[in-house]
C-alpha atoms as a PDB file:
ATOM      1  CA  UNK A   1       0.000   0.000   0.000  1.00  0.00           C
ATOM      2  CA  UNK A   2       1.526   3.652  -0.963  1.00  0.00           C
ATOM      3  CA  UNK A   3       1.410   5.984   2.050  1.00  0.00           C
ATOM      4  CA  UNK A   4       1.135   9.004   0.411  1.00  0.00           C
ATOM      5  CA  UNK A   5       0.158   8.761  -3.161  1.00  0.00           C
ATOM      6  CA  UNK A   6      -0.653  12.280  -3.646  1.00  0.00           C
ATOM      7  CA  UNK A   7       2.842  13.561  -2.105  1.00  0.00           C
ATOM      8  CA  UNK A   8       5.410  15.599  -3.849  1.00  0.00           C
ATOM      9  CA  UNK A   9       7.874  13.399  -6.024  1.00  0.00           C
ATOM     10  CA  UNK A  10      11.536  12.521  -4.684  1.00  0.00           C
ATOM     11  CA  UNK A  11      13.796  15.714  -4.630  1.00  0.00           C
ATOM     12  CA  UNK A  12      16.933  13.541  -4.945  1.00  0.00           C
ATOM     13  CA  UNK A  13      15.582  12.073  -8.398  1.00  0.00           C
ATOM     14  CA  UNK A  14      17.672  12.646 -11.251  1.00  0.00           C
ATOM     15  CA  UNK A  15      15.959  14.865 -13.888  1.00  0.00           C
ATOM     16  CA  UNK A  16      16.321  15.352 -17.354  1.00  0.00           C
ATOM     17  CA  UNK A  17      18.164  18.873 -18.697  1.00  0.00           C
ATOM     18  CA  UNK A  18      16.496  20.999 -21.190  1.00  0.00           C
ATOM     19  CA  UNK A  19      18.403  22.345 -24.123  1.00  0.00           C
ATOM     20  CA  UNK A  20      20.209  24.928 -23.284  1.00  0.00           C
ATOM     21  CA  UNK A  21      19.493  28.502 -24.793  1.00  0.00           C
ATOM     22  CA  UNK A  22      21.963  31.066 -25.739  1.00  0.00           C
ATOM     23  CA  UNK A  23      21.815  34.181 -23.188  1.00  0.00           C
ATOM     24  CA  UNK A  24      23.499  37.852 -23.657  1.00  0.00           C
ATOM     25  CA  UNK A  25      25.160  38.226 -19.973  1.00  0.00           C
ATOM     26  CA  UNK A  26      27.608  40.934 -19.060  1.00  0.00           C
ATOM     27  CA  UNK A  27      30.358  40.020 -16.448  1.00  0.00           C
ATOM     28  CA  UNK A  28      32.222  41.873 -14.030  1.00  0.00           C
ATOM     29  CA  UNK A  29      36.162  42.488 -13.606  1.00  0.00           C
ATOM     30  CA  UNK A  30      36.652  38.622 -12.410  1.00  0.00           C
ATOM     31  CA  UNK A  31      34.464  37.111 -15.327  1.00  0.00           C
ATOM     32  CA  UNK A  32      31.018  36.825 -13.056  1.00  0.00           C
ATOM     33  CA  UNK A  33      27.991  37.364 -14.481  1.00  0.00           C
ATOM     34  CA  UNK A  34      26.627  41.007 -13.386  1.00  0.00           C
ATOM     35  CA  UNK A  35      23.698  41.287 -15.834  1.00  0.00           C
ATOM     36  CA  UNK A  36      21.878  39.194 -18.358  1.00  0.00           C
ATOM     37  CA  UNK A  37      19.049  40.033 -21.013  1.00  0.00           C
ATOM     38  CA  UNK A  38      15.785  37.958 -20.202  1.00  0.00           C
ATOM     39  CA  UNK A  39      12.714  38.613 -22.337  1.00  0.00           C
ATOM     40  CA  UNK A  40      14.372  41.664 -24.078  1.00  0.00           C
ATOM     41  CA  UNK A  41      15.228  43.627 -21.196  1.00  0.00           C
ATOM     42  CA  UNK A  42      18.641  43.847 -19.325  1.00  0.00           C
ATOM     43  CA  UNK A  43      18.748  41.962 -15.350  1.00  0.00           C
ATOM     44  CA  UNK A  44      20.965  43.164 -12.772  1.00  0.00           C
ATOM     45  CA  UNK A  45      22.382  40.304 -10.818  1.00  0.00           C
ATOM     46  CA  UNK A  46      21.277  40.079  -7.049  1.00  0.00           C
ATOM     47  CA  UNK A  47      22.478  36.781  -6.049  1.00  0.00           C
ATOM     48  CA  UNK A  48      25.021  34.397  -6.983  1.00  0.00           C
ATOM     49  CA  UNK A  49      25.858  30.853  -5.821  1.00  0.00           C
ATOM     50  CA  UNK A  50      29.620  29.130  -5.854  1.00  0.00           C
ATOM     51  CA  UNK A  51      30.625  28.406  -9.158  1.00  0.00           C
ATOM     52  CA  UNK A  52      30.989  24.980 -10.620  1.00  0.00           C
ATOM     53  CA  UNK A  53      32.915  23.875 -13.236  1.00  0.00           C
ATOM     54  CA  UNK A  54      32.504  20.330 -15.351  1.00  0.00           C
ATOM     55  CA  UNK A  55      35.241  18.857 -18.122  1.00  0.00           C
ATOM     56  CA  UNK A  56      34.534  16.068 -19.918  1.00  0.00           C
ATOM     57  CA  UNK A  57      35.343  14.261 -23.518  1.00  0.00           C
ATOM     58  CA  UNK A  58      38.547  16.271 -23.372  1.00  0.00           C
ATOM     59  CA  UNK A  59      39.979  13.058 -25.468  1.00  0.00           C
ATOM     60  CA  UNK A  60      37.265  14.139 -28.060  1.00  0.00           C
ATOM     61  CA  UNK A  61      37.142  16.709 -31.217  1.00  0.00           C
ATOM     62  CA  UNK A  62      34.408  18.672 -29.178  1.00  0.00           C
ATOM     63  CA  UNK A  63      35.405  18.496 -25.588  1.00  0.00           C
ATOM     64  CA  UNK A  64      32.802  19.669 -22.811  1.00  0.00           C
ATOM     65  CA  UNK A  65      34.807  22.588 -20.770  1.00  0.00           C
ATOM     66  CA  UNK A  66      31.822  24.467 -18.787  1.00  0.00           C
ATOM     67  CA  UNK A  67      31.332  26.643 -15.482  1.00  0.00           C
ATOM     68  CA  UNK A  68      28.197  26.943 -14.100  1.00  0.00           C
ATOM     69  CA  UNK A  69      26.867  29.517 -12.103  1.00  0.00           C
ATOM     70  CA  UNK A  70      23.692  29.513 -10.074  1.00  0.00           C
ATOM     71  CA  UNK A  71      22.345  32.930 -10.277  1.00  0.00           C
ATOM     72  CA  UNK A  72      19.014  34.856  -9.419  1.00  0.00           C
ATOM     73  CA  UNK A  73      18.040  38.495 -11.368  1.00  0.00           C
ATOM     74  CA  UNK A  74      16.669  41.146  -9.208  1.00  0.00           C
ATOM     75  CA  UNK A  75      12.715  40.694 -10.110  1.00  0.00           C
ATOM     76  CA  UNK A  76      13.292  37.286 -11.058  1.00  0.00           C
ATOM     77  CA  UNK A  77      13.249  33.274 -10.487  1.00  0.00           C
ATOM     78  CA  UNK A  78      16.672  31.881 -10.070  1.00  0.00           C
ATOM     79  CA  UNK A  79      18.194  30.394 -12.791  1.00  0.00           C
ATOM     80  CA  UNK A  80      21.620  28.399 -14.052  1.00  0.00           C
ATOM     81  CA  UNK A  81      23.990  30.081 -16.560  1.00  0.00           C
ATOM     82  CA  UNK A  82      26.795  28.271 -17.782  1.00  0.00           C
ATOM     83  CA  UNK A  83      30.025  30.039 -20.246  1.00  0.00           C
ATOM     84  CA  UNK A  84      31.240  27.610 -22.219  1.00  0.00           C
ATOM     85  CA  UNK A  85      35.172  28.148 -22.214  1.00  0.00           C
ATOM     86  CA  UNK A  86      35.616  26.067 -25.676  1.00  0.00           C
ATOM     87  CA  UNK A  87      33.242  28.368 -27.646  1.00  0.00           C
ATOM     88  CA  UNK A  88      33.494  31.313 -25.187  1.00  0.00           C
ATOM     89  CA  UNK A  89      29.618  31.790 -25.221  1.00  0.00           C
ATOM     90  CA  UNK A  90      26.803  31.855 -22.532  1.00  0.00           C
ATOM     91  CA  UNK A  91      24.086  29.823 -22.231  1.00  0.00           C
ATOM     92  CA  UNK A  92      20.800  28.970 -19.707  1.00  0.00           C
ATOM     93  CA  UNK A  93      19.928  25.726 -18.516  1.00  0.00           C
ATOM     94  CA  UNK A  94      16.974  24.449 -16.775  1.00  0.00           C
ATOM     95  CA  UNK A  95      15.802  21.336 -15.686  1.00  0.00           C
END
């Protein structure tokens, strides 16, 4: 018998990404995203968590070489940025 068959689903379930989407984001002096462009309209940056960083297929023609940041906009939902440091661009990811 399920206990709680209406209860919220497992937090520590892995999830599936969502393509990522290209972002404009403006950095500070040490690289950190300070504002990004959501919905046509530019997002000072209010709160920002550690930085993470992930490297993998570097045996490969296309290597992955990302960092991740963990960042939430001033009148906004937080969200994850990443700068890829192979093609030097931005990009949001969601789950």
């Amino acid at each position: 018998m399920v206990s709680h068959p209406g209860g919220s689903p497992d937090p520590r379930r892995i999830r599936r990404l969502k393509s990522p989407g290209a972002v404009e984001v403006e950095v500070n002096a040490e690289g950190v995203p300070s504002r990004l462009r959501l919905r046509g309209a530019w997002h000072d940056v209010c709160l920002i968590r550690r930085p993470w960083r992930i490297d993998q297929h570097w045996w490969r023609a296309e290597p992955v070489s990302r960092i991740y940041y963990r960042v939430a906009p001033e009148d906004g939902p937080p969200l994850t940025l990443y700068r890829d440091l192979v093609t030097k661009t931005w990009a949001r990811q969601e789950y």
